[in-house]
N, C-alpha and C. Protein backbone atom coordinates (compact mmCIF):
# COMPACT_ATOMS: atom_id res chain seq x y z
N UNK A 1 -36.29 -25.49 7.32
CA UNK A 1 -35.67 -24.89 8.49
C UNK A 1 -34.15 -24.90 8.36
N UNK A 2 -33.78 -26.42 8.22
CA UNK A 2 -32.22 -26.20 8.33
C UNK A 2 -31.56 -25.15 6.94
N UNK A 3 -32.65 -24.94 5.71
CA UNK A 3 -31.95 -23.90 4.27
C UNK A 3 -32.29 -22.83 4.48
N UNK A 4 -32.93 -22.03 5.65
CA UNK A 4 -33.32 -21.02 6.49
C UNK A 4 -31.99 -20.39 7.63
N UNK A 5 -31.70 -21.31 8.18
CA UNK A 5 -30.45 -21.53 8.90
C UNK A 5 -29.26 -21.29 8.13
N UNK A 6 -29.26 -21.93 7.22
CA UNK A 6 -27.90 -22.11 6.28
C UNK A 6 -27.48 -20.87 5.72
N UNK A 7 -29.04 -20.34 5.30
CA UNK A 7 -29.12 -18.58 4.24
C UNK A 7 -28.42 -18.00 5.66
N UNK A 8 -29.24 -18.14 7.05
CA UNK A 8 -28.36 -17.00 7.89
C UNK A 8 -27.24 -16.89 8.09
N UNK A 9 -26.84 -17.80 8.22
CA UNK A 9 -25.03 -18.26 8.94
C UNK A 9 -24.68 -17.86 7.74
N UNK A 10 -24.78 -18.20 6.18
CA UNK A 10 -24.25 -17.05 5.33
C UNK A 10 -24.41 -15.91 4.82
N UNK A 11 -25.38 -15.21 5.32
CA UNK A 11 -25.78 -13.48 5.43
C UNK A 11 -24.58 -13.26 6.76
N UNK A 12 -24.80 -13.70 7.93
CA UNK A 12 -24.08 -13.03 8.66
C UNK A 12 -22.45 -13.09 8.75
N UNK A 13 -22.00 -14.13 7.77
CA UNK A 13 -20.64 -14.32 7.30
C UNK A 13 -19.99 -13.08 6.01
N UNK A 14 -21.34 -12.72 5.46
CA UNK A 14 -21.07 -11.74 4.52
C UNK A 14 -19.86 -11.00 4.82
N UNK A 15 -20.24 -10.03 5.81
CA UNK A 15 -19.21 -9.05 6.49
C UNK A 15 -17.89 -9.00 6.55
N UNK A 16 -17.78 -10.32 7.48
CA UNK A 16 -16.49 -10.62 7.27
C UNK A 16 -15.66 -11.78 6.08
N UNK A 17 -16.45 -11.59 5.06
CA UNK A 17 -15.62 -12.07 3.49
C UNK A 17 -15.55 -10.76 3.14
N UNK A 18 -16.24 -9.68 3.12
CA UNK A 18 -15.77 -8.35 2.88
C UNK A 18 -14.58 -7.67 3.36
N UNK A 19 -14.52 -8.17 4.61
CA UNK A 19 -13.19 -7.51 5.84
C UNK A 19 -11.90 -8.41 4.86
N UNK A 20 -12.29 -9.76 4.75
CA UNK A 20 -11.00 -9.86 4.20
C UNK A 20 -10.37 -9.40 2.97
N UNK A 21 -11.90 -9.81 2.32
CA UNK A 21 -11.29 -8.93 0.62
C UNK A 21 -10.57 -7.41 0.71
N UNK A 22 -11.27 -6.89 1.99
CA UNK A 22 -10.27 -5.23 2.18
C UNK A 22 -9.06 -5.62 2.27
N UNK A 23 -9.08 -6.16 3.18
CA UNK A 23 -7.55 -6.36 3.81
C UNK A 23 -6.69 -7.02 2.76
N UNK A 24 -6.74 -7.85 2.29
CA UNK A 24 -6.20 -8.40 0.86
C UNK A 24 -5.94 -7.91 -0.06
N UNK A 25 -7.48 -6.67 -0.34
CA UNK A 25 -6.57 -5.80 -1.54
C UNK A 25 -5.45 -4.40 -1.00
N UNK A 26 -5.36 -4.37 0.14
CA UNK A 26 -4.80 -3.46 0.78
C UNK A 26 -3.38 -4.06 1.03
N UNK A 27 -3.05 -5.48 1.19
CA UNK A 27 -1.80 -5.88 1.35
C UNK A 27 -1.38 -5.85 0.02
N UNK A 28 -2.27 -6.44 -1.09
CA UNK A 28 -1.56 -6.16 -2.45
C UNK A 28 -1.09 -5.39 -2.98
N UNK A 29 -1.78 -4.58 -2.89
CA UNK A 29 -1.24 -2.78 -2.95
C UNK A 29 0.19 -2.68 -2.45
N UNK A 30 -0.16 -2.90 -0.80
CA UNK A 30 1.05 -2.02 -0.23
C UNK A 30 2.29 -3.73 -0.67
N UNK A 31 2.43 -4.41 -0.74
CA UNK A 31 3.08 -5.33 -1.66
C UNK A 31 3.69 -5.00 -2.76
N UNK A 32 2.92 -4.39 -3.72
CA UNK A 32 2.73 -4.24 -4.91
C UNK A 32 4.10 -2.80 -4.72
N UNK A 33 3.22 -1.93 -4.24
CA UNK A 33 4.04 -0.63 -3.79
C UNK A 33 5.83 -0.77 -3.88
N UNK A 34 5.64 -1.46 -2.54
CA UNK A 34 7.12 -1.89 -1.78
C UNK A 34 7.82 -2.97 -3.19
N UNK A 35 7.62 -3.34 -4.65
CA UNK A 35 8.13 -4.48 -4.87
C UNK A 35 8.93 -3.06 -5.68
N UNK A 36 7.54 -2.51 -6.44
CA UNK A 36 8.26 -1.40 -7.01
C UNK A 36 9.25 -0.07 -6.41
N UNK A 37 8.82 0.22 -5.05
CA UNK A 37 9.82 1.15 -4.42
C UNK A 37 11.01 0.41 -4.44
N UNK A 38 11.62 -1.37 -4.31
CA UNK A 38 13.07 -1.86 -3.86
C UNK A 38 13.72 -1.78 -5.13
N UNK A 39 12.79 -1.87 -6.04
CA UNK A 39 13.20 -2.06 -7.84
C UNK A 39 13.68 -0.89 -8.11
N UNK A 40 13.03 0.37 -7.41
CA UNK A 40 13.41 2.10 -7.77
C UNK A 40 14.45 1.67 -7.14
N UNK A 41 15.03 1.93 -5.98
CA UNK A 41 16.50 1.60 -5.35
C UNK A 41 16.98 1.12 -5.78
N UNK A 42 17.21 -0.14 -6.27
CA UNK A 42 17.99 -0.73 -6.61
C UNK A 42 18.52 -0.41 -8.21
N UNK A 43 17.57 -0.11 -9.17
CA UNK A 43 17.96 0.55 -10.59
C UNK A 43 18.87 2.20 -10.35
N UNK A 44 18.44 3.08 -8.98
CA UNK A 44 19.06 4.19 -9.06
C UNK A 44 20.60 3.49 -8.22
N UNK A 45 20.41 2.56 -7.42
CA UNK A 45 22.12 2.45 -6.79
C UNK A 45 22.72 1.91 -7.99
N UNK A 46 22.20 0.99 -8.89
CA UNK A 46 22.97 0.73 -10.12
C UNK A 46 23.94 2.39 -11.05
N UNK A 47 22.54 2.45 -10.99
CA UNK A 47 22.79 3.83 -12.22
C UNK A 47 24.15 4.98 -11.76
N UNK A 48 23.86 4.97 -10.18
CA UNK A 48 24.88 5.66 -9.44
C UNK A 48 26.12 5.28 -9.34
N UNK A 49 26.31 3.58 -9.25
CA UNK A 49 27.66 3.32 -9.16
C UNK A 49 28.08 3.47 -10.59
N UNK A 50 27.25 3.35 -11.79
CA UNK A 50 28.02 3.28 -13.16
C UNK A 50 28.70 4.60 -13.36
N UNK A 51 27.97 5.71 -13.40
CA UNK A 51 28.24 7.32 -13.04
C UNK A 51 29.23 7.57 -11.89
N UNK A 52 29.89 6.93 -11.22
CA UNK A 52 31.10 7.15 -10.24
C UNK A 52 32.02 6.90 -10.80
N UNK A 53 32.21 6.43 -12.13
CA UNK A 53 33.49 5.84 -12.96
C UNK A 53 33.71 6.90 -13.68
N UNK A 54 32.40 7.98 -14.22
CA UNK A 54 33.08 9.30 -14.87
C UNK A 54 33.30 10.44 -14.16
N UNK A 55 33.12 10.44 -12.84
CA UNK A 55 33.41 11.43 -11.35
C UNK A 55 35.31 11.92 -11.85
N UNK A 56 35.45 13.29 -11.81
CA UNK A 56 37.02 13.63 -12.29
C UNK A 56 37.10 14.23 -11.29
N UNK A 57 36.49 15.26 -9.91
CA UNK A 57 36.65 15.38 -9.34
C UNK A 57 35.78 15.50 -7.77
N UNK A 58 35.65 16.11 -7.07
CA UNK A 58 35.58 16.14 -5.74
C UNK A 58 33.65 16.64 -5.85
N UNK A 59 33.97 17.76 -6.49
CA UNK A 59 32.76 18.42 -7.15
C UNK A 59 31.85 17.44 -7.48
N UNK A 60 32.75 16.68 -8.38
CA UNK A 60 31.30 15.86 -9.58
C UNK A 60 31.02 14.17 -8.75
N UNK A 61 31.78 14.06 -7.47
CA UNK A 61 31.18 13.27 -6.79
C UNK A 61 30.07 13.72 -6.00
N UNK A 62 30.10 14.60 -5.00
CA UNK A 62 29.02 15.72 -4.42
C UNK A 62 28.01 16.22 -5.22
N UNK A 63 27.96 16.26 -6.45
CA UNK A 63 26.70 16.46 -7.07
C UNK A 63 26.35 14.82 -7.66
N UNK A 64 26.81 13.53 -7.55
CA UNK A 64 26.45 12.78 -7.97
C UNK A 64 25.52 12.20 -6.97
N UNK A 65 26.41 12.52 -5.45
CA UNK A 65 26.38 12.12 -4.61
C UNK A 65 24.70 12.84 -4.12
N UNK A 66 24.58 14.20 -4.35
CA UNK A 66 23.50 14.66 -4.10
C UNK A 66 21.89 14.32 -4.96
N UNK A 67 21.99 14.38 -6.60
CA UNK A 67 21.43 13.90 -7.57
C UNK A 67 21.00 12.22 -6.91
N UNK A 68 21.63 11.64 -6.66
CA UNK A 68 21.09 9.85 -5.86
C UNK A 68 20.38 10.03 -4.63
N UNK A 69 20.97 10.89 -3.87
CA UNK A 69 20.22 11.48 -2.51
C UNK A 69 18.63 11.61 -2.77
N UNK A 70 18.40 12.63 -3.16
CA UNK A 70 17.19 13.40 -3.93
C UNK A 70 16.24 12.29 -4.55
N UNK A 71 16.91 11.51 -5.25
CA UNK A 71 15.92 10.57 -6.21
C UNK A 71 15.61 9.85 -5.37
N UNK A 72 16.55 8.92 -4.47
CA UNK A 72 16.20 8.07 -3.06
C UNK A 72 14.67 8.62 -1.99
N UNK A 73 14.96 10.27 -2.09
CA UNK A 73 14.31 10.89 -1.10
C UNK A 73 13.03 11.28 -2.28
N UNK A 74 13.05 11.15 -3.31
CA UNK A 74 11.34 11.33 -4.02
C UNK A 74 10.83 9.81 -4.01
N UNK A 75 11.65 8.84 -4.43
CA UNK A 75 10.89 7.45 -4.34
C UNK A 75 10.19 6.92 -2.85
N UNK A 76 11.36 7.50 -1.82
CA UNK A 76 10.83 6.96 -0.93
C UNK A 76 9.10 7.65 -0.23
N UNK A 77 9.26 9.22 -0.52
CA UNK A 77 8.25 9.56 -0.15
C UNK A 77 6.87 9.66 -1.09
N UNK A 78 7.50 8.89 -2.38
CA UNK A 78 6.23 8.63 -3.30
C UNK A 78 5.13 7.14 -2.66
N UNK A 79 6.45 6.31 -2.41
CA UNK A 79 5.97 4.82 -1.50
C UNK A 79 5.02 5.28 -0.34
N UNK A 80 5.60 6.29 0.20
CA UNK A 80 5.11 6.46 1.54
C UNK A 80 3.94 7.13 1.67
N UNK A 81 3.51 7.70 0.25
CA UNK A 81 1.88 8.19 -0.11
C UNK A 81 1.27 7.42 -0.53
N UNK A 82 1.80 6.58 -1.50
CA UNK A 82 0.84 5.35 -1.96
C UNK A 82 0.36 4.48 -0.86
N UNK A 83 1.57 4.17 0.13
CA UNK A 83 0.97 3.07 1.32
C UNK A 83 0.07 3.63 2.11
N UNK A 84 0.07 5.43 2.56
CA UNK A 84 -0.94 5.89 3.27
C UNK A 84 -2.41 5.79 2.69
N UNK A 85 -1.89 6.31 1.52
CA UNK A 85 -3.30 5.61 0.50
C UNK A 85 -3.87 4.57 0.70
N UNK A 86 -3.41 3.39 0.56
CA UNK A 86 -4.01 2.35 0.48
C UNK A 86 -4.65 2.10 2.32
N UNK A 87 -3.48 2.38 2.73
CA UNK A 87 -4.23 2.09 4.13
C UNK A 87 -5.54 2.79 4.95
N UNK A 88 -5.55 3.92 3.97
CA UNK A 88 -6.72 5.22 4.74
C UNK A 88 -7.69 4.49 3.88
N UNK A 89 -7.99 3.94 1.86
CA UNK A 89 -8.87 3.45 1.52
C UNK A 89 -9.46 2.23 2.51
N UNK A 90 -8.15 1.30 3.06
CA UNK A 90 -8.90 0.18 3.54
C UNK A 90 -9.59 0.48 4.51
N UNK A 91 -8.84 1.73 5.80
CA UNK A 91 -9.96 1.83 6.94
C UNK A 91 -11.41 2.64 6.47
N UNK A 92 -11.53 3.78 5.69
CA UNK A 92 -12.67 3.90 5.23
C UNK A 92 -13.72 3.05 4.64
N UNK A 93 -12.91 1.68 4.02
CA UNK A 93 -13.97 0.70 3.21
C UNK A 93 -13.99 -0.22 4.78
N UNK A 94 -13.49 -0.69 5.51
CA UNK A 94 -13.61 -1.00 7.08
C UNK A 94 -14.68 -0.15 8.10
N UNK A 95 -14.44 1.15 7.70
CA UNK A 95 -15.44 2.01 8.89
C UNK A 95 -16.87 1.37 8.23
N UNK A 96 -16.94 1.71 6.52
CA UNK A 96 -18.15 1.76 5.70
C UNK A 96 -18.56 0.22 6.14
N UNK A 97 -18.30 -1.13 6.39
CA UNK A 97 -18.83 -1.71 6.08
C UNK A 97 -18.83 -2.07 7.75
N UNK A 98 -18.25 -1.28 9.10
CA UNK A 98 -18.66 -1.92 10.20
C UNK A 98 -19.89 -1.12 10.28
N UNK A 99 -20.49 0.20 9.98
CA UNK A 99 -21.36 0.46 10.07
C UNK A 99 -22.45 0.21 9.25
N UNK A 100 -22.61 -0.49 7.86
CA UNK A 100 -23.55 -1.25 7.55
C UNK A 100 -23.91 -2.26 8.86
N UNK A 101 -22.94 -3.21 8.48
CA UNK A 101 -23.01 -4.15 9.45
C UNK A 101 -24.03 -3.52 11.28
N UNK A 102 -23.24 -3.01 11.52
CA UNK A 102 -24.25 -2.27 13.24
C UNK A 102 -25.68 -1.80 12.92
N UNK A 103 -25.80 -1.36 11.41
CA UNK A 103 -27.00 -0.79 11.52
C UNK A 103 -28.50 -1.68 10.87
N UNK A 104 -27.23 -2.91 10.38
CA UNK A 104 -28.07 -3.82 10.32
C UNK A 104 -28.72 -5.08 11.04
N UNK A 105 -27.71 -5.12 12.25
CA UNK A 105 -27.86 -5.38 13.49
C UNK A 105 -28.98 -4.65 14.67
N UNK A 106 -28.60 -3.45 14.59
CA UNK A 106 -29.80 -2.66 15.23
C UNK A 106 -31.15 -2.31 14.46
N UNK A 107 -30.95 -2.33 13.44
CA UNK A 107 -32.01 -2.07 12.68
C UNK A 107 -32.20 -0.54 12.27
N UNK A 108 -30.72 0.41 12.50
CA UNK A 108 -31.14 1.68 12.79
C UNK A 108 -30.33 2.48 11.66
N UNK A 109 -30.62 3.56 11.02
CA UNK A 109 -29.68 3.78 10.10
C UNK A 109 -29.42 5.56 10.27
């Protein structure tokens, strides 16, 4: 009885060791994401200030100035697909496993 008991309380714990493993690999990700998006910034503000030392005029600051713009504005909206990514995988692997879960509760599929 009580290794009957024990199997249930860990069948019905299943679920939520699943919820966390989502959520865990979903912070890693978006972790992971963000370590590499600050590393893109920070290698292009490098690269930009070294390239301001051969700027001769007004011109070739405004296109330096624009060229850093641009790269800022593809990294950031590359981050900002990867994190939607990860977050739409986790709620789909979240929807998928609250409805196992309900239909194994109701018995209904």
């Amino acid at each position: 009885m009580f290794q009957d008991m024990t199997k249930h309380i860990t069948d019905s714990m299943e679920p939520f060791k699943d919820l966390v493993n989502i959520q865990t690999k979903m912070l890693e990700d978006l972790t992971r994401q963000q370590m590499e998006c600050t590393k893109a910034c920070i290698e292009a503000t490098m690269l930009q200030t070294k390239e301001l030392q051969n700027c001769k005029t007004p011109a070739d600051l405004m296109a330096l100035q624009q060229t850093y713009a641009k790269g800022l504005e593809e990294t950031l909206r590359s981050a900002n697909e990867h994190n939607l990514q990860a977050v739409n995988d986790a709620r789909e692997a979240i929807e998928k496993l609250t409805k196992g879960a309900m239909e194994s509760i109701t018995g209904k599929k």
